[in-house]
C-alpha atoms as a PDB file:
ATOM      1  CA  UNK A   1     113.449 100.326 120.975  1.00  0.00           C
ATOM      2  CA  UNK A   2     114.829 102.473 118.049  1.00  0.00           C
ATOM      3  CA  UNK A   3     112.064 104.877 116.426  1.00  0.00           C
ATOM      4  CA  UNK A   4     110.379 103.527 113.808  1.00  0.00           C
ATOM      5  CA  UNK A   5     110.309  99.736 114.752  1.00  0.00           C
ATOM      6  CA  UNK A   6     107.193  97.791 116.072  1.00  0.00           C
ATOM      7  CA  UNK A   7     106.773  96.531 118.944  1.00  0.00           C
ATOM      8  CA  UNK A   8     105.917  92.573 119.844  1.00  0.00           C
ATOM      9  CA  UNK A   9     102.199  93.679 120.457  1.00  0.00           C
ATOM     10  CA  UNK A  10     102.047  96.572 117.791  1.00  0.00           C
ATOM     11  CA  UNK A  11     103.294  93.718 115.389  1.00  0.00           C
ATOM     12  CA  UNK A  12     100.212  91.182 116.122  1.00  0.00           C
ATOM     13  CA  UNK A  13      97.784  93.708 115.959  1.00  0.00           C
ATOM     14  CA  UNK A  14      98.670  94.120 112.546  1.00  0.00           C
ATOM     15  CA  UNK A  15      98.660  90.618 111.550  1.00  0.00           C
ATOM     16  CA  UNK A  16      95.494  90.401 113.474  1.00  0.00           C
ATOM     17  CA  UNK A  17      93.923  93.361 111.041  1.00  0.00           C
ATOM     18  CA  UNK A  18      95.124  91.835 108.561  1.00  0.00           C
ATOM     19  CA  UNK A  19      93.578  88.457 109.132  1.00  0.00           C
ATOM     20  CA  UNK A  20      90.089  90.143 109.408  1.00  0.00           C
ATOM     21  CA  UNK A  21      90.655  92.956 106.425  1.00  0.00           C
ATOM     22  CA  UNK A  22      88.837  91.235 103.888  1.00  0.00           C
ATOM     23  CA  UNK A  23      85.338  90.715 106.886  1.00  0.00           C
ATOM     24  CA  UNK A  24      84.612  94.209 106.765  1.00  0.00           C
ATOM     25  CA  UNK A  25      81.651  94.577 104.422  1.00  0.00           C
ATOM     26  CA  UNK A  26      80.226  98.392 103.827  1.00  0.00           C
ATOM     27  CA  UNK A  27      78.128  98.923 105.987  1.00  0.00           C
ATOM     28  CA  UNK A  28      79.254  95.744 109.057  1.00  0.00           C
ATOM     29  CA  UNK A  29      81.894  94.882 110.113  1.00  0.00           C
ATOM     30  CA  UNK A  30      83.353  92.018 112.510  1.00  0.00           C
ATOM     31  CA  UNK A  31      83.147  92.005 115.945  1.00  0.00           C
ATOM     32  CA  UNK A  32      86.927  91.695 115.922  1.00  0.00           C
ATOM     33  CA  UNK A  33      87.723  94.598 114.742  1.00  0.00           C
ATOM     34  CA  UNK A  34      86.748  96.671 117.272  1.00  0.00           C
ATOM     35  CA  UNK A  35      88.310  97.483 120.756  1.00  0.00           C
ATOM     36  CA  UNK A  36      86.621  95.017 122.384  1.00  0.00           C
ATOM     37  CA  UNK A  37      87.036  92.233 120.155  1.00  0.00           C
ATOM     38  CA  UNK A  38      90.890  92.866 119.810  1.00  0.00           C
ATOM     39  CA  UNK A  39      91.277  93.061 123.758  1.00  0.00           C
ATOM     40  CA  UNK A  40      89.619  89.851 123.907  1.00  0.00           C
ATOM     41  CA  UNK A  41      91.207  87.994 120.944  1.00  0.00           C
ATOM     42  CA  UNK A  42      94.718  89.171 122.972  1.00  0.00           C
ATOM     43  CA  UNK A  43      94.189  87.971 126.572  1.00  0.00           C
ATOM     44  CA  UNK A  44      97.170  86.831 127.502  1.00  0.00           C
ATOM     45  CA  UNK A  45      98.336  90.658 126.942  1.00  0.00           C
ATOM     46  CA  UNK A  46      97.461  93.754 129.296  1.00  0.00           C
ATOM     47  CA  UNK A  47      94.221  95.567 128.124  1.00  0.00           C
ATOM     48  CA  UNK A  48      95.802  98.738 128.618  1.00  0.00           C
ATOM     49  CA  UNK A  49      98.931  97.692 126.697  1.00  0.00           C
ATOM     50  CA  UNK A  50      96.760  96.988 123.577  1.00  0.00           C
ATOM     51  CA  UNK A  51      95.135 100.133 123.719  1.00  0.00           C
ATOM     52  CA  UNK A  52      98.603 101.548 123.951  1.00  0.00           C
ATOM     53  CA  UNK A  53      99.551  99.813 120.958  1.00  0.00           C
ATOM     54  CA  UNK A  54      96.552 100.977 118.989  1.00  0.00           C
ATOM     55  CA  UNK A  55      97.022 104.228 119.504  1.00  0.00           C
ATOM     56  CA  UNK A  56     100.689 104.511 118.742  1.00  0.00           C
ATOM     57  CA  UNK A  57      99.678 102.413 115.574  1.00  0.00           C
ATOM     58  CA  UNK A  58      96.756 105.145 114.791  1.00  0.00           C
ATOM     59  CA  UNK A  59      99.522 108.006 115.966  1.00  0.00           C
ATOM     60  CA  UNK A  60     102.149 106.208 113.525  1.00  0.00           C
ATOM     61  CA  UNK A  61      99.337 106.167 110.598  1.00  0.00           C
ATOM     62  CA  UNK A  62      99.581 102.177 110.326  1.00  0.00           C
ATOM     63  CA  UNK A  63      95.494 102.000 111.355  1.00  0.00           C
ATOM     64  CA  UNK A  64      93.100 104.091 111.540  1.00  0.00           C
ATOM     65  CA  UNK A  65      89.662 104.156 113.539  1.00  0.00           C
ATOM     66  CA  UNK A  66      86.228 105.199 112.257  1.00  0.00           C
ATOM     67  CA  UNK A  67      82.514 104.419 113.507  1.00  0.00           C
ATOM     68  CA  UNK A  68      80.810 101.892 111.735  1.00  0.00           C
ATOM     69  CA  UNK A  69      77.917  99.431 112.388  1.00  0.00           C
ATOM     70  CA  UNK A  70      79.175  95.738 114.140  1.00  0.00           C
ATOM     71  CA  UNK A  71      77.780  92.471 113.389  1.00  0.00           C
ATOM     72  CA  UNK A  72      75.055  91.747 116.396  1.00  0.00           C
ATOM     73  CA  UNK A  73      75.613  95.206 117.700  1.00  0.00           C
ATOM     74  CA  UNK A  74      72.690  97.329 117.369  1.00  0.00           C
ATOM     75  CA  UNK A  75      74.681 101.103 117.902  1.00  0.00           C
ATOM     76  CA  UNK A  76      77.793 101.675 115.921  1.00  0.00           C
ATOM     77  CA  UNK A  77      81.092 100.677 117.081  1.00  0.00           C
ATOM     78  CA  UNK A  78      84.826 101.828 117.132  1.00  0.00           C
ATOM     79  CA  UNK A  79      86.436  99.610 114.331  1.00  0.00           C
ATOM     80  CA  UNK A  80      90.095  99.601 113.328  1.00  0.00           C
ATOM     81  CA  UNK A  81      91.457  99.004 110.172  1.00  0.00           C
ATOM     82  CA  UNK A  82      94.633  99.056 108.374  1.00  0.00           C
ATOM     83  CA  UNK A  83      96.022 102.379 106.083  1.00  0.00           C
ATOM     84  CA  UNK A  84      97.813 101.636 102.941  1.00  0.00           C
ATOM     85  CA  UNK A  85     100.943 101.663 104.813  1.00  0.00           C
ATOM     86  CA  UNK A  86     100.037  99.587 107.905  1.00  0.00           C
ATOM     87  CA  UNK A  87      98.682  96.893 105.133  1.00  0.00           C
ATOM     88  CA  UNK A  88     102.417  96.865 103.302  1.00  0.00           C
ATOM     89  CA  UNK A  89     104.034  96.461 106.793  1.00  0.00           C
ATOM     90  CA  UNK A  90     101.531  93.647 107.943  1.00  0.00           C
ATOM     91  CA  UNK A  91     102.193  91.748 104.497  1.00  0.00           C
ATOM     92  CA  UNK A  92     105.733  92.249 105.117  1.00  0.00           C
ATOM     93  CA  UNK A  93     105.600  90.912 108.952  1.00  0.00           C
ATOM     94  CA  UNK A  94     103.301  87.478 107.684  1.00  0.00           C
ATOM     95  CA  UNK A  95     106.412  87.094 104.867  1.00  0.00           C
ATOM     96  CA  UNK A  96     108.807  87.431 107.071  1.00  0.00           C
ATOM     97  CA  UNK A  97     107.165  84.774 109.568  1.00  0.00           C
ATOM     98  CA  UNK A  98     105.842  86.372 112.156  1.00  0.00           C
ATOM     99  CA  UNK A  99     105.182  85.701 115.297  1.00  0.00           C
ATOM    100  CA  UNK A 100     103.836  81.636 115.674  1.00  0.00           C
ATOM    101  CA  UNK A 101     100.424  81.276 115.798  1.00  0.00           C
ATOM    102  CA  UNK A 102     100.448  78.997 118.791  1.00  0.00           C
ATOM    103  CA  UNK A 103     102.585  79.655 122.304  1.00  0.00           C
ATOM    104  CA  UNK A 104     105.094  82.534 122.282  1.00  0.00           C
ATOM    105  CA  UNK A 105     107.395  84.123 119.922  1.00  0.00           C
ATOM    106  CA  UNK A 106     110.927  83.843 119.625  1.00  0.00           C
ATOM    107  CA  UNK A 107     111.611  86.320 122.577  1.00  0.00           C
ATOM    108  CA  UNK A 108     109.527  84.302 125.109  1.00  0.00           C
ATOM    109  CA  UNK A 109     106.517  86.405 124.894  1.00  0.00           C
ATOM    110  CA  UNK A 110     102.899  85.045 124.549  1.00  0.00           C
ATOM    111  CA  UNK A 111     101.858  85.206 120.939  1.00  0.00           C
ATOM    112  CA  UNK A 112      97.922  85.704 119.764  1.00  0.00           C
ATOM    113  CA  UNK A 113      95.571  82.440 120.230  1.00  0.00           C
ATOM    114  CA  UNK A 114      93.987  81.538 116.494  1.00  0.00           C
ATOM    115  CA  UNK A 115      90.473  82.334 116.517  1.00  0.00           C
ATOM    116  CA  UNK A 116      89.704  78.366 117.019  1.00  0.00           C
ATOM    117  CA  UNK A 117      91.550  77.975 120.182  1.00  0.00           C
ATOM    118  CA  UNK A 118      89.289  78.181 122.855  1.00  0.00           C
ATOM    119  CA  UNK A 119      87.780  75.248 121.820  1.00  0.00           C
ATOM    120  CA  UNK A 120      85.112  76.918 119.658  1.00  0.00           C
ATOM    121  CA  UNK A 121      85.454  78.729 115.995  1.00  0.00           C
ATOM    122  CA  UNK A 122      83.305  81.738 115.204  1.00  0.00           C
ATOM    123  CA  UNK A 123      80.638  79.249 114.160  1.00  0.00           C
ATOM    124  CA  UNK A 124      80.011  78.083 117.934  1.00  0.00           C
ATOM    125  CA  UNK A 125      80.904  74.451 116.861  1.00  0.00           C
ATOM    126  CA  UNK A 126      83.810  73.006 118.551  1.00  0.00           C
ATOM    127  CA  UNK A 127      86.540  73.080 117.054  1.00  0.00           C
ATOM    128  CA  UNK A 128      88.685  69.496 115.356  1.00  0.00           C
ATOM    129  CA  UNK A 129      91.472  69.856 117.260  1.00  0.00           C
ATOM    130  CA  UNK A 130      89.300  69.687 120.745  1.00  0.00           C
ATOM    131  CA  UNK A 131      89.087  66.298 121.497  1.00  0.00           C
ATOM    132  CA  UNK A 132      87.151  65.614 118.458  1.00  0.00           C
ATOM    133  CA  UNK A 133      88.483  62.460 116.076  1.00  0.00           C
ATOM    134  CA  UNK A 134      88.251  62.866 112.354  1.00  0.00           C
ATOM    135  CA  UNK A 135      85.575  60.887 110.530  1.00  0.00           C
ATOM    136  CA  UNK A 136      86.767  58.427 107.839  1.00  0.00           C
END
């Protein structure tokens, strides 16, 4: 891969950040934000190749990680969140289309699951597309 150019991972994490810039309040922020969260929003991907990719992404000033309180956590937490630059380049990847939302990007490889997809949203209700028929 030539220097410089993202990564298939490195890529959704940014879209993912981006998706969840505008939850992080002062003084909480969302549970998907932080290590945890991101490993489990991705887990179709390797937990150690996510970290990877965060930390080239923090190395390659895109994010950056500070400690902040989480939403149902009662200690602070590692949260990630996007630098100036790493917000231009995710704009530029969601313009540019991106990898789909559902099933796997143009080279084959498993793309992120939307929030909803595992049958529940971030509400804990399930979600319309599970089974569930539209009221008239």
């Amino acid at each position: 891969m030539p220097p410089g150019e993202l990564d298939h991972v490195e890529r959704l994490l940014l879209l993912h950040l981006l998706e969840h810039h505008g939850q992080q309040v002062r003084f909480e922020a969302s549970q998907w934000v932080t290590e945890f969260g991101i490993v489990r929003q991705f887990s179709g991907e390797a937990s150690d190749v996510i970290r990877r990719a965060l930390r080239s992404l923090e190395m390659a000033r895109m994010i950056y990680r500070r400690t902040q309180y989480v939403v149902g956590y009662s200690e602070p937490k590692h949260v990630f969140s996007l630098t100036p630059s790493g917000h231009r380049k995710a704009i530029e990847l969601r313009e540019a289309g991106g990898p789909s939302a559902e099933g796997r990007s143009a080279d084959g490889e498993l793309a992120a699951r939307p929030p909803g997809a595992r049958g529940l949203d971030r509400g804990g209700a399930p979600s319309a597309s599970e089974g569930t028929e539209p009221t008239v």
